[in-house]
N, C-alpha and C. Protein backbone atom coordinates (compact mmCIF):
# COMPACT_ATOMS: atom_id res chain seq x y z
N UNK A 1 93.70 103.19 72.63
CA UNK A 1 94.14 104.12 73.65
C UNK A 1 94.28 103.34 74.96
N UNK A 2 95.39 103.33 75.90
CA UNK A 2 95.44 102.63 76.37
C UNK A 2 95.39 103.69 78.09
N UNK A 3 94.90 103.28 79.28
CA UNK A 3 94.36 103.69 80.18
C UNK A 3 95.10 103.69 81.36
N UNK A 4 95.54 104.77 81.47
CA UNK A 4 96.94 105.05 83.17
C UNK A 4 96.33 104.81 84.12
N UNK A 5 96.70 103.89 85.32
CA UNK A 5 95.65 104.57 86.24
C UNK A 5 96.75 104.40 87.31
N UNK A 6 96.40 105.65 87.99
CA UNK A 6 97.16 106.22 89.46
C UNK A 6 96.88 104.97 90.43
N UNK A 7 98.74 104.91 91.02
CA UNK A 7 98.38 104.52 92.21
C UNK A 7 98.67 105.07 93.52
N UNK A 8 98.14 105.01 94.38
CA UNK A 8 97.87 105.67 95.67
C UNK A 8 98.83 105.15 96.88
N UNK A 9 99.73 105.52 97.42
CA UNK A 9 100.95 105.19 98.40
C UNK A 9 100.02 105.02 99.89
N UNK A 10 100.89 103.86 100.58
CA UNK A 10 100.18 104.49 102.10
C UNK A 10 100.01 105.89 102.74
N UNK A 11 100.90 106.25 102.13
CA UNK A 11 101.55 107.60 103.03
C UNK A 11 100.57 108.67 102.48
N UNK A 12 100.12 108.76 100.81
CA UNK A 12 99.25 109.59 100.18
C UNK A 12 97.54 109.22 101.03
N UNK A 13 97.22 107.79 100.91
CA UNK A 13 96.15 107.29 102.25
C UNK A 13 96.07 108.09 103.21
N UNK A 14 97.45 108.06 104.04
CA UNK A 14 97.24 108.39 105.15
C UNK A 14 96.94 110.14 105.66
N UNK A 15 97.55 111.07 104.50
CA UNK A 15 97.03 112.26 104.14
C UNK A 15 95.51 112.46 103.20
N UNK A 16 95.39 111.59 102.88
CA UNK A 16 93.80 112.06 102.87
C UNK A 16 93.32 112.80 103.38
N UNK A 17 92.33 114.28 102.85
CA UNK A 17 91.10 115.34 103.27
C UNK A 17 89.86 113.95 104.06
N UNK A 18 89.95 114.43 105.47
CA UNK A 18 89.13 113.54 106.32
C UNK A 18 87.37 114.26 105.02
N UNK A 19 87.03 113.13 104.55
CA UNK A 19 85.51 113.52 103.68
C UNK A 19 84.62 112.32 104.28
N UNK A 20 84.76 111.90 105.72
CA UNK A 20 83.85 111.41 105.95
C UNK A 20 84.09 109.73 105.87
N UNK A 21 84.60 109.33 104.71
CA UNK A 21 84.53 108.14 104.20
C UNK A 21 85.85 107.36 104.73
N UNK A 22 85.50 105.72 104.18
CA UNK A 22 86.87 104.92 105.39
C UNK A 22 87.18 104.24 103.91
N UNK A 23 88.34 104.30 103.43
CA UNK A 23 89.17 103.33 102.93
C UNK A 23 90.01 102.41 103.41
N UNK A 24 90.44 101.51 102.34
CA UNK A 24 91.77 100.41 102.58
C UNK A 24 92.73 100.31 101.53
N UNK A 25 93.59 100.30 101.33
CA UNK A 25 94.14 99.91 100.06
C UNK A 25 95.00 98.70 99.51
N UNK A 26 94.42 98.51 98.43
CA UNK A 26 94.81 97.14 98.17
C UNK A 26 95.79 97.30 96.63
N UNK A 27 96.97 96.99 96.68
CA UNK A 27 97.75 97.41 95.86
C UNK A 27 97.61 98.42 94.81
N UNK A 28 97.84 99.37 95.71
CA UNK A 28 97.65 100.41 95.31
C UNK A 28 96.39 101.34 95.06
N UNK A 29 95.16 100.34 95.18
CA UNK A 29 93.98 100.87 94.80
C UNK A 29 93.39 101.08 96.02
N UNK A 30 92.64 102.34 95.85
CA UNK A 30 92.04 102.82 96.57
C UNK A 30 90.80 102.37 96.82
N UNK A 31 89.73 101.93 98.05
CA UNK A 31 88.83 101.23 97.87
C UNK A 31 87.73 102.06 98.82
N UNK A 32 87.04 102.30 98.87
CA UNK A 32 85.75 102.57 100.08
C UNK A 32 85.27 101.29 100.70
N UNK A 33 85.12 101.48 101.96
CA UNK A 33 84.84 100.70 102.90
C UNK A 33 83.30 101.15 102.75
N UNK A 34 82.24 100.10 102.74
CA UNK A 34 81.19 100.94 103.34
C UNK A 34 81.05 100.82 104.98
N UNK A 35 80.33 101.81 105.62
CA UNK A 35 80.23 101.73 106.77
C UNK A 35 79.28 99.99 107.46
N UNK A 36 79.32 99.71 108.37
CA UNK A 36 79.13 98.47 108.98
C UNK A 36 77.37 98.52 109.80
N UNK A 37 76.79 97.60 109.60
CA UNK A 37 75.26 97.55 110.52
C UNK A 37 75.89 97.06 111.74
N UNK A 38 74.45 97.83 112.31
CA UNK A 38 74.81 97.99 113.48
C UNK A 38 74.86 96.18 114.57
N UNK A 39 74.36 95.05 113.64
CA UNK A 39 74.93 93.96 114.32
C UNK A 39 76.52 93.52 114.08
N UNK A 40 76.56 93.62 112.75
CA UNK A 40 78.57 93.43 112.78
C UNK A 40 78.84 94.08 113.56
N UNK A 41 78.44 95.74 114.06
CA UNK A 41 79.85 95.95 114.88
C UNK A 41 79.62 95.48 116.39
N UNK A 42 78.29 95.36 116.51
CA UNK A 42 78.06 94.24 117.82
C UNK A 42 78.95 93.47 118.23
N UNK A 43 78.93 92.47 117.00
CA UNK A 43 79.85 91.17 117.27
C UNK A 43 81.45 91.63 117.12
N UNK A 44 82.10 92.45 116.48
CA UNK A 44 83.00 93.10 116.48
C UNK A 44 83.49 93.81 118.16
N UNK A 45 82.36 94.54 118.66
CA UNK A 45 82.60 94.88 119.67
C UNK A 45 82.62 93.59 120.99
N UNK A 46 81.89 92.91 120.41
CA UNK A 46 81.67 91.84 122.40
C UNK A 46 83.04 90.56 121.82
N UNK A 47 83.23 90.54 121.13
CA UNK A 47 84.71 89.81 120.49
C UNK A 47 85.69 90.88 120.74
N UNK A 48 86.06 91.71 120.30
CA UNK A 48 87.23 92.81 120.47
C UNK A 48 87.39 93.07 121.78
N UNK A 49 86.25 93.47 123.00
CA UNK A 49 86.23 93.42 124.12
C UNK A 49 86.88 92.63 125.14
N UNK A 50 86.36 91.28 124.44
CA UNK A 50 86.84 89.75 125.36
C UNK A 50 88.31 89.67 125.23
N UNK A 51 88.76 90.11 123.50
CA UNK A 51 90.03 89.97 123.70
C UNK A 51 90.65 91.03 124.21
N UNK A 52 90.07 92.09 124.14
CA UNK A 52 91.47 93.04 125.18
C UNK A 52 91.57 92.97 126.64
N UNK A 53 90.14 92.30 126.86
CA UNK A 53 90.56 92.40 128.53
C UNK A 53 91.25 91.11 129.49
N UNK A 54 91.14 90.32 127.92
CA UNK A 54 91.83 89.15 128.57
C UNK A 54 93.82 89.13 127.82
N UNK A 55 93.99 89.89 127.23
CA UNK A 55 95.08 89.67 126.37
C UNK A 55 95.83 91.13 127.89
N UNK A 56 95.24 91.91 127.95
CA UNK A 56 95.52 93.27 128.98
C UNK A 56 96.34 92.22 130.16
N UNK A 57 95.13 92.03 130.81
CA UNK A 57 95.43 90.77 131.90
C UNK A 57 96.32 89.83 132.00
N UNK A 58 96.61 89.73 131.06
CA UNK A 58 98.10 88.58 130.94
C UNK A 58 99.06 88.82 129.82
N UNK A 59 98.84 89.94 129.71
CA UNK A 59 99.70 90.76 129.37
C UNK A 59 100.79 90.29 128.48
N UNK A 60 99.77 89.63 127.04
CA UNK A 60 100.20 88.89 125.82
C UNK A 60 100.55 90.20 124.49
N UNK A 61 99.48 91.19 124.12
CA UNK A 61 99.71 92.01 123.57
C UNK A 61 98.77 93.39 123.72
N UNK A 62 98.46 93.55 122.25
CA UNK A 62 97.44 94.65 122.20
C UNK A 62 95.90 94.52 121.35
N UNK A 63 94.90 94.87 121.47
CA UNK A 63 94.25 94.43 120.69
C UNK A 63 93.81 95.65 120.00
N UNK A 64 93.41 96.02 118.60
CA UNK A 64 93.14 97.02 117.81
C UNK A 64 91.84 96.98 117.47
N UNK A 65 91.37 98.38 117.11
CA UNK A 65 90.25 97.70 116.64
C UNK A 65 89.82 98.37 114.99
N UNK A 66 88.54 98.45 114.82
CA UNK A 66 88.76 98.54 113.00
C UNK A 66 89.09 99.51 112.38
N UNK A 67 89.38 100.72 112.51
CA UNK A 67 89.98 101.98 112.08
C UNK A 67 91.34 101.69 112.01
N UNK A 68 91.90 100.98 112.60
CA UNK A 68 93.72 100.47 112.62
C UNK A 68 94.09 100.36 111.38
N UNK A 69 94.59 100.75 110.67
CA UNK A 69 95.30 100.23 109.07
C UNK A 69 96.71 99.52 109.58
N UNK A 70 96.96 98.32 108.78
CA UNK A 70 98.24 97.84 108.89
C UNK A 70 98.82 97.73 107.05
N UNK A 71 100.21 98.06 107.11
CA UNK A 71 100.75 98.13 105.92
C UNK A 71 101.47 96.88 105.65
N UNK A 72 100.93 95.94 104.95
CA UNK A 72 101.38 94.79 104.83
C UNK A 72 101.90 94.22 103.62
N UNK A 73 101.51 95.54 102.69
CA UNK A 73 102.54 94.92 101.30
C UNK A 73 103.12 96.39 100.91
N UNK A 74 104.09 96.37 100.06
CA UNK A 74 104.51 97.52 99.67
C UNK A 74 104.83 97.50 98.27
N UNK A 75 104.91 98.57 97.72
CA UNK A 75 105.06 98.77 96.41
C UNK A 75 104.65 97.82 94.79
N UNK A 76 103.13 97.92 94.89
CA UNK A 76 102.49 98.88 95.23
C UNK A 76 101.76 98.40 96.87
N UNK A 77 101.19 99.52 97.32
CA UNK A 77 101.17 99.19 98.98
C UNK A 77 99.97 98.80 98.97
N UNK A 78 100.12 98.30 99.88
CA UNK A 78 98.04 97.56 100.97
C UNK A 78 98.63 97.41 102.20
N UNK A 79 97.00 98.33 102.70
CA UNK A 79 96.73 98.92 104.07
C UNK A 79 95.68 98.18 104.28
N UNK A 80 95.55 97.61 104.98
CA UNK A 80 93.80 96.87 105.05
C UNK A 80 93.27 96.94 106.71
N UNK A 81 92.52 97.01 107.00
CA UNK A 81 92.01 97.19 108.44
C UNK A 81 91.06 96.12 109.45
N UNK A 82 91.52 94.95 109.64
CA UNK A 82 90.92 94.21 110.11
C UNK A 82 89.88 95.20 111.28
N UNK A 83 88.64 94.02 111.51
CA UNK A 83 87.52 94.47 112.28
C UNK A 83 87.89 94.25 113.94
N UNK A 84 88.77 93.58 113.90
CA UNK A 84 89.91 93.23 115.16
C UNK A 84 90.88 92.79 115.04
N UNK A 85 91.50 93.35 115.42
CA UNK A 85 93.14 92.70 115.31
C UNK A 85 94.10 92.46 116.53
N UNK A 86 95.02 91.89 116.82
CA UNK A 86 96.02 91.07 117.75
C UNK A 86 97.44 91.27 117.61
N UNK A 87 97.99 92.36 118.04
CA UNK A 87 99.54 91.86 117.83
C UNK A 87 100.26 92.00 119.14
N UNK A 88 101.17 90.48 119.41
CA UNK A 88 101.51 89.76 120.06
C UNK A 88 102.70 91.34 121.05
N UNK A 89 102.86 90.89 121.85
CA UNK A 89 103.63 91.98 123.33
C UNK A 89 104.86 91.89 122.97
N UNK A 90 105.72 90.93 122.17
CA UNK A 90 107.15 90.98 121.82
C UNK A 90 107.13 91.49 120.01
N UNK A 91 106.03 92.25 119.70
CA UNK A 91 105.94 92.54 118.33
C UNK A 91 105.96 93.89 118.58
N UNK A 92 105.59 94.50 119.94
CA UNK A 92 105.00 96.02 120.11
C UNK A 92 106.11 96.57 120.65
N UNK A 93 106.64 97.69 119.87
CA UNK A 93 107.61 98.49 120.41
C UNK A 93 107.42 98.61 121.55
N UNK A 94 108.73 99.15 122.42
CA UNK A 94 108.57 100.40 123.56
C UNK A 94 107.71 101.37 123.48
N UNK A 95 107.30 101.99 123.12
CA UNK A 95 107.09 103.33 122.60
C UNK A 95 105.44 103.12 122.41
N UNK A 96 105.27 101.96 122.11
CA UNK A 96 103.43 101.41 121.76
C UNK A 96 103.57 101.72 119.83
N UNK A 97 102.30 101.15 119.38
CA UNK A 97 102.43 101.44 118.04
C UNK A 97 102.15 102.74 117.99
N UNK A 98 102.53 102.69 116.63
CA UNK A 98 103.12 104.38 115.45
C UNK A 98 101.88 105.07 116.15
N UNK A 99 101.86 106.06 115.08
CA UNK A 99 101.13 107.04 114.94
C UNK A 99 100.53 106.55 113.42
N UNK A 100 101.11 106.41 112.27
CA UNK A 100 100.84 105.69 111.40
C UNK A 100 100.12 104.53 111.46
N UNK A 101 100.11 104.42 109.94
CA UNK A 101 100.16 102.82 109.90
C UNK A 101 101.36 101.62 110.29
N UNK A 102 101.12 100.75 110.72
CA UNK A 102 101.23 99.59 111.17
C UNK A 102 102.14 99.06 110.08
N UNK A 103 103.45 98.83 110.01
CA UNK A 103 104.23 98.05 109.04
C UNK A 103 104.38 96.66 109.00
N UNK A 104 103.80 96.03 109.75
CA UNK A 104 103.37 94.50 109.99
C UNK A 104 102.24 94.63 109.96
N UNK A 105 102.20 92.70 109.63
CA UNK A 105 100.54 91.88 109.42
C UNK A 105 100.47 91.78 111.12
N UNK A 106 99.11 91.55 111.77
CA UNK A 106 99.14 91.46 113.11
C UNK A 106 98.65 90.33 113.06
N UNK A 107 99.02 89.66 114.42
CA UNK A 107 99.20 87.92 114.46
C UNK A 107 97.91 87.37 114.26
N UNK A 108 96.31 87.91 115.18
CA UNK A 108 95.52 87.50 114.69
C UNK A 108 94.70 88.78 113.91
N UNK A 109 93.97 88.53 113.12
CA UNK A 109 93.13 89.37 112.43
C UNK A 109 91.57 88.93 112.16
N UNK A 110 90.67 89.81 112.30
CA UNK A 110 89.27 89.26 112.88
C UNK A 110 88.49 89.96 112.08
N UNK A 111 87.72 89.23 111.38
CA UNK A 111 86.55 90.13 110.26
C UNK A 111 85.13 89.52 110.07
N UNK A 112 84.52 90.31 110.53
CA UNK A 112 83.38 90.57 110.69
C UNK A 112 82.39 90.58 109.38
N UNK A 113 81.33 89.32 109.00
CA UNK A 113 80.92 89.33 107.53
C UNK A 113 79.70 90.35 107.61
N UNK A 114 79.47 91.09 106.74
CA UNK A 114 78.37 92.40 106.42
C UNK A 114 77.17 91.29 105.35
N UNK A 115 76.19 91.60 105.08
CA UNK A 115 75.30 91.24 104.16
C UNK A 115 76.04 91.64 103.03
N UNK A 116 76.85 92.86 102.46
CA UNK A 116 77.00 93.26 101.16
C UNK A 116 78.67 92.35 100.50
N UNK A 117 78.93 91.79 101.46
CA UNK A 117 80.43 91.15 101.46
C UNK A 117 80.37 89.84 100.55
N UNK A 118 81.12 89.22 99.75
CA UNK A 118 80.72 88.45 98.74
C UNK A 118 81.90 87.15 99.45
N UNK A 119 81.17 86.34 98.87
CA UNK A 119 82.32 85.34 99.08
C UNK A 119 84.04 85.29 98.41
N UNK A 120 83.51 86.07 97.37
CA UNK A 120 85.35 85.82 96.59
C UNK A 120 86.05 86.95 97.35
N UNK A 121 85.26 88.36 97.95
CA UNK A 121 85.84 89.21 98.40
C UNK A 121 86.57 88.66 100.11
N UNK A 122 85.57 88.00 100.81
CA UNK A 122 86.06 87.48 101.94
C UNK A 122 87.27 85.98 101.77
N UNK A 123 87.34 85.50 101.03
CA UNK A 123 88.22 84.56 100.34
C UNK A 123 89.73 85.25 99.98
N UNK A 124 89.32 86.60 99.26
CA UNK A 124 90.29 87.24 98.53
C UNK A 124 91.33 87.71 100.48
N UNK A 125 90.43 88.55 101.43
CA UNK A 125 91.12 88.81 102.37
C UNK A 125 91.47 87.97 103.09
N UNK A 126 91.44 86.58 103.44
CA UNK A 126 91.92 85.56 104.05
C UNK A 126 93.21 85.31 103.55
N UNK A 127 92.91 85.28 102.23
CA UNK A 127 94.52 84.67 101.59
C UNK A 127 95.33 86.00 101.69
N UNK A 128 94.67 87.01 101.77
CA UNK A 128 95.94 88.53 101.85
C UNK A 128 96.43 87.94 103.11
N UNK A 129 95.53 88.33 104.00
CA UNK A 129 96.22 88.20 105.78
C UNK A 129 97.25 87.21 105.91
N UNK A 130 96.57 86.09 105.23
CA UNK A 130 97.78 84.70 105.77
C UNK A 130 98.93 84.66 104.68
N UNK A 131 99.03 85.23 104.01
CA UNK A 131 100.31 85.94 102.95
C UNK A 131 101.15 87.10 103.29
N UNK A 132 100.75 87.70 104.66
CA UNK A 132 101.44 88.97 104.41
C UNK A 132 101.90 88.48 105.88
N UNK A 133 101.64 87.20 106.65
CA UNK A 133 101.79 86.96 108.21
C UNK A 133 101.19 86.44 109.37
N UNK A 134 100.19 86.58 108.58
CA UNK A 134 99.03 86.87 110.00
C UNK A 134 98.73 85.13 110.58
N UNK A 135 98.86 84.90 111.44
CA UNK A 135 98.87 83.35 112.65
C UNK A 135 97.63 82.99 112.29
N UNK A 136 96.88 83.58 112.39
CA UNK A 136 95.39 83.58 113.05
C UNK A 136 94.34 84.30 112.31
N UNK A 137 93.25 83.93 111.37
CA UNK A 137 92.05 84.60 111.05
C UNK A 137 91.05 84.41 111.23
N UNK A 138 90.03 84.77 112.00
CA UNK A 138 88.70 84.45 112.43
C UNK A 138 87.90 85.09 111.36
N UNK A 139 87.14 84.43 110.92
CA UNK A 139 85.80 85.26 109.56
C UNK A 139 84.09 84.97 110.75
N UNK A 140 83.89 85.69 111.02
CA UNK A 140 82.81 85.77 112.32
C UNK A 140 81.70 86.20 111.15
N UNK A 141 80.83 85.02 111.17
CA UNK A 141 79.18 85.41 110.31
C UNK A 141 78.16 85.19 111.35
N UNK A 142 77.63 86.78 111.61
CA UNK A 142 76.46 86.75 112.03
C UNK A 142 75.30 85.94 111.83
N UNK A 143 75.01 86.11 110.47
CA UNK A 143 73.78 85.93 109.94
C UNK A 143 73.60 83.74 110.38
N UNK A 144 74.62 83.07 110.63
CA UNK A 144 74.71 81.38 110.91
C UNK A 144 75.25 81.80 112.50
N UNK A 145 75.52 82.60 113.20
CA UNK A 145 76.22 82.82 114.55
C UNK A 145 77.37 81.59 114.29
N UNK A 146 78.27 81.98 113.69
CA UNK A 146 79.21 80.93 113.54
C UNK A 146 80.50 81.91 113.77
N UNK A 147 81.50 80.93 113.48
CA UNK A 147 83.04 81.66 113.36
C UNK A 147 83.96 80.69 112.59
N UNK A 148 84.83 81.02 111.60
CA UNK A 148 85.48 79.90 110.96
C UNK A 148 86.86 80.57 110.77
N UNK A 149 87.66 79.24 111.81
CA UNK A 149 88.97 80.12 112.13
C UNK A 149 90.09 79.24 110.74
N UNK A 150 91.11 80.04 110.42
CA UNK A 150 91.89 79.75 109.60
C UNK A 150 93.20 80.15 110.43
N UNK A 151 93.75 78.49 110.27
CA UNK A 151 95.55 78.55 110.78
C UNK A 151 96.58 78.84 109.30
N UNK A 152 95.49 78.53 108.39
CA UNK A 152 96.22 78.46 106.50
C UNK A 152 95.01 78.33 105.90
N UNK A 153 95.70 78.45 104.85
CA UNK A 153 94.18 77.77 103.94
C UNK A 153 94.32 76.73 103.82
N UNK A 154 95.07 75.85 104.26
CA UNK A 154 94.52 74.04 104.49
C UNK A 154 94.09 73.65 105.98
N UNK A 155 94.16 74.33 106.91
CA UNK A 155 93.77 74.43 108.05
C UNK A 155 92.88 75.03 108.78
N UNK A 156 91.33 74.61 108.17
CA UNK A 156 90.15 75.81 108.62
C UNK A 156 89.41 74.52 109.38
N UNK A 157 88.67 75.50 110.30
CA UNK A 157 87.46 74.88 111.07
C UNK A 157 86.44 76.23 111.51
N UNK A 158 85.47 75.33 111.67
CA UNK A 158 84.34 75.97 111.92
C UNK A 158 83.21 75.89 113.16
N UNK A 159 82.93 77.05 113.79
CA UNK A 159 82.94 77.13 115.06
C UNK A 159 81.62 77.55 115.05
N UNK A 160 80.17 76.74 116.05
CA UNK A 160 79.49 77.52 115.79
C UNK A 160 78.64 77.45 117.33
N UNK A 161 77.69 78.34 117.84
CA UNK A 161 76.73 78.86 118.70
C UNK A 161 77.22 77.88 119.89
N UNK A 162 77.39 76.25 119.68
CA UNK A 162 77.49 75.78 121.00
C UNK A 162 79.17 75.70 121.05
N UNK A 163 79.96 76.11 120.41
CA UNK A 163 81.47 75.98 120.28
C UNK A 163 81.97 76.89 121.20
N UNK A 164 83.00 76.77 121.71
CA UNK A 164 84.11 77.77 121.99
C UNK A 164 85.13 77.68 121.09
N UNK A 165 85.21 79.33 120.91
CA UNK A 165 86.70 79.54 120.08
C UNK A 165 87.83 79.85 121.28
N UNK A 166 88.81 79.49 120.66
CA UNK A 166 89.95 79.37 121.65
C UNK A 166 90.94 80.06 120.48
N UNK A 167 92.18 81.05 121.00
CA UNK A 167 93.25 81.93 120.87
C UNK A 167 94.53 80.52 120.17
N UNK A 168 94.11 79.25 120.44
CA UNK A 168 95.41 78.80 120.04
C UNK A 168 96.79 78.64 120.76
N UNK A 169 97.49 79.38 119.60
CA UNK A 169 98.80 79.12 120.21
C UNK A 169 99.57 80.73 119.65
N UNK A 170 98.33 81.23 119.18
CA UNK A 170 98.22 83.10 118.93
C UNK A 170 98.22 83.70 120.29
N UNK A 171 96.92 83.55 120.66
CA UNK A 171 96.06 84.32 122.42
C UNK A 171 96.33 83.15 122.91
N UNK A 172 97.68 82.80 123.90
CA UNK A 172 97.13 81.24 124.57
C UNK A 172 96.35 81.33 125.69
N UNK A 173 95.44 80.74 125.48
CA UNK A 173 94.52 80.38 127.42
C UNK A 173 93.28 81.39 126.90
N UNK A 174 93.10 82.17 125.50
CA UNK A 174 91.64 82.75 125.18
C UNK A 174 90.84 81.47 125.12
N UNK A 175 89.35 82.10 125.69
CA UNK A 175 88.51 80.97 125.18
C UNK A 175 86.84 81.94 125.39
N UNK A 176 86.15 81.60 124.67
CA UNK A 176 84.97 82.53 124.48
C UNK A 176 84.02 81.79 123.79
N UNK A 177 83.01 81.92 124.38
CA UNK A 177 81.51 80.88 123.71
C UNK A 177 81.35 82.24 122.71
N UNK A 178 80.97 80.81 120.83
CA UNK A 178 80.78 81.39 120.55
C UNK A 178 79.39 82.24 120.30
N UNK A 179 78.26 81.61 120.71
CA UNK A 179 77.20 82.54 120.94
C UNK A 179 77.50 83.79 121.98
N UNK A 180 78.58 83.92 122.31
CA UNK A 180 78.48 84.98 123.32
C UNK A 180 79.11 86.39 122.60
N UNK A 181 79.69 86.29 121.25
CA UNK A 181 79.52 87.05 120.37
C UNK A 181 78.54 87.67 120.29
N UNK A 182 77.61 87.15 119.71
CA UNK A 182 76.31 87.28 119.08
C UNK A 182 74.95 88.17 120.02
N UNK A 183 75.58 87.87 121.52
CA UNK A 183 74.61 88.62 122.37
C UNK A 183 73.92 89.95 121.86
């Protein structure tokens, strides 16, 4: 006997009965997010912060933060929600983004490691992001106060407590100690 299994559209996602819970979807599959401790979204927040008020200020783009779904593959679709995200001021309509989801990868994308997060799973979203677009991925681990930025997957470095991370040639002129995450 062989086993159907439904797949789930952005658009069916995005009508979802609000039950509380946060998904993403990854071709087609529907996934639960679990919710985040309260130090990831720390570092989520004093990182997401730095970049909007410095990206605002010079008025490079927008910065999102983790509830954002972007639709970056289609049929079958994936929505995935970086823990911060970046998309560049000549990417953003008039109008500001949708109401929807996001039909682009956003230039940088920023994720925040949880205790329950596995290595093949954080591996698996690096190579989505930098496949579907994305310039720039920061993987920010609390638990080493580090940050390990990816230009590709042959192009990683690793950033830690006495480092500054710097925007590149994504955010140009960002620069942020990275213990100052971690505060």
């Amino acid at each position: 006997m062989s086993e159907t299994r439904t797949r789930t559209t952005a658009k069916e996602l995005l009508e979802l009965p609000d039950d509380g819970k946060r998904y993403e979807l990854v071709e087609g599959e529907l996934r639960e997010i679990t919710p985040a401790g309260a130090r990831h979204g720390r570092a989520a927040m004093k990182l997401g912060s730095r970049l909007d008020q410095y990206t605002t200020a010079e008025q490079l783009g927008i910065v999102l933060a983790a509830e954002t779904g972007f639709l970056i593959s289609q049929d079958p679709d994936t929505v995935r929600a970086p823990d911060v995200s970046f998309v560049a001021r000549e990417r953003v309509p008039p109008g500001g983004p949708p109401d929807g989801y996001w039909e682009l990868a956003p230039d940088l994308a920023v994720e925040v490691i949880s205790p329950n997060d596995t290595a093949a799973e954080v591996q698996s979203k690096v190579q989505m992001w930098l496949e579907s677009g994305v310039r720039l991925v920061w993987i920010v681990y609390p638990d080493t106060r580090s940050v390990v930025v990816y230009e590709s997957l042959k192009e990683i470095s690793t950033f830690t407590a006495e480092d500054t991370l710097s925007g590149g040639g994504v955010v140009p002129g960002f620069e942020c100690k990275v213990a100052e995450v971690f505060e």
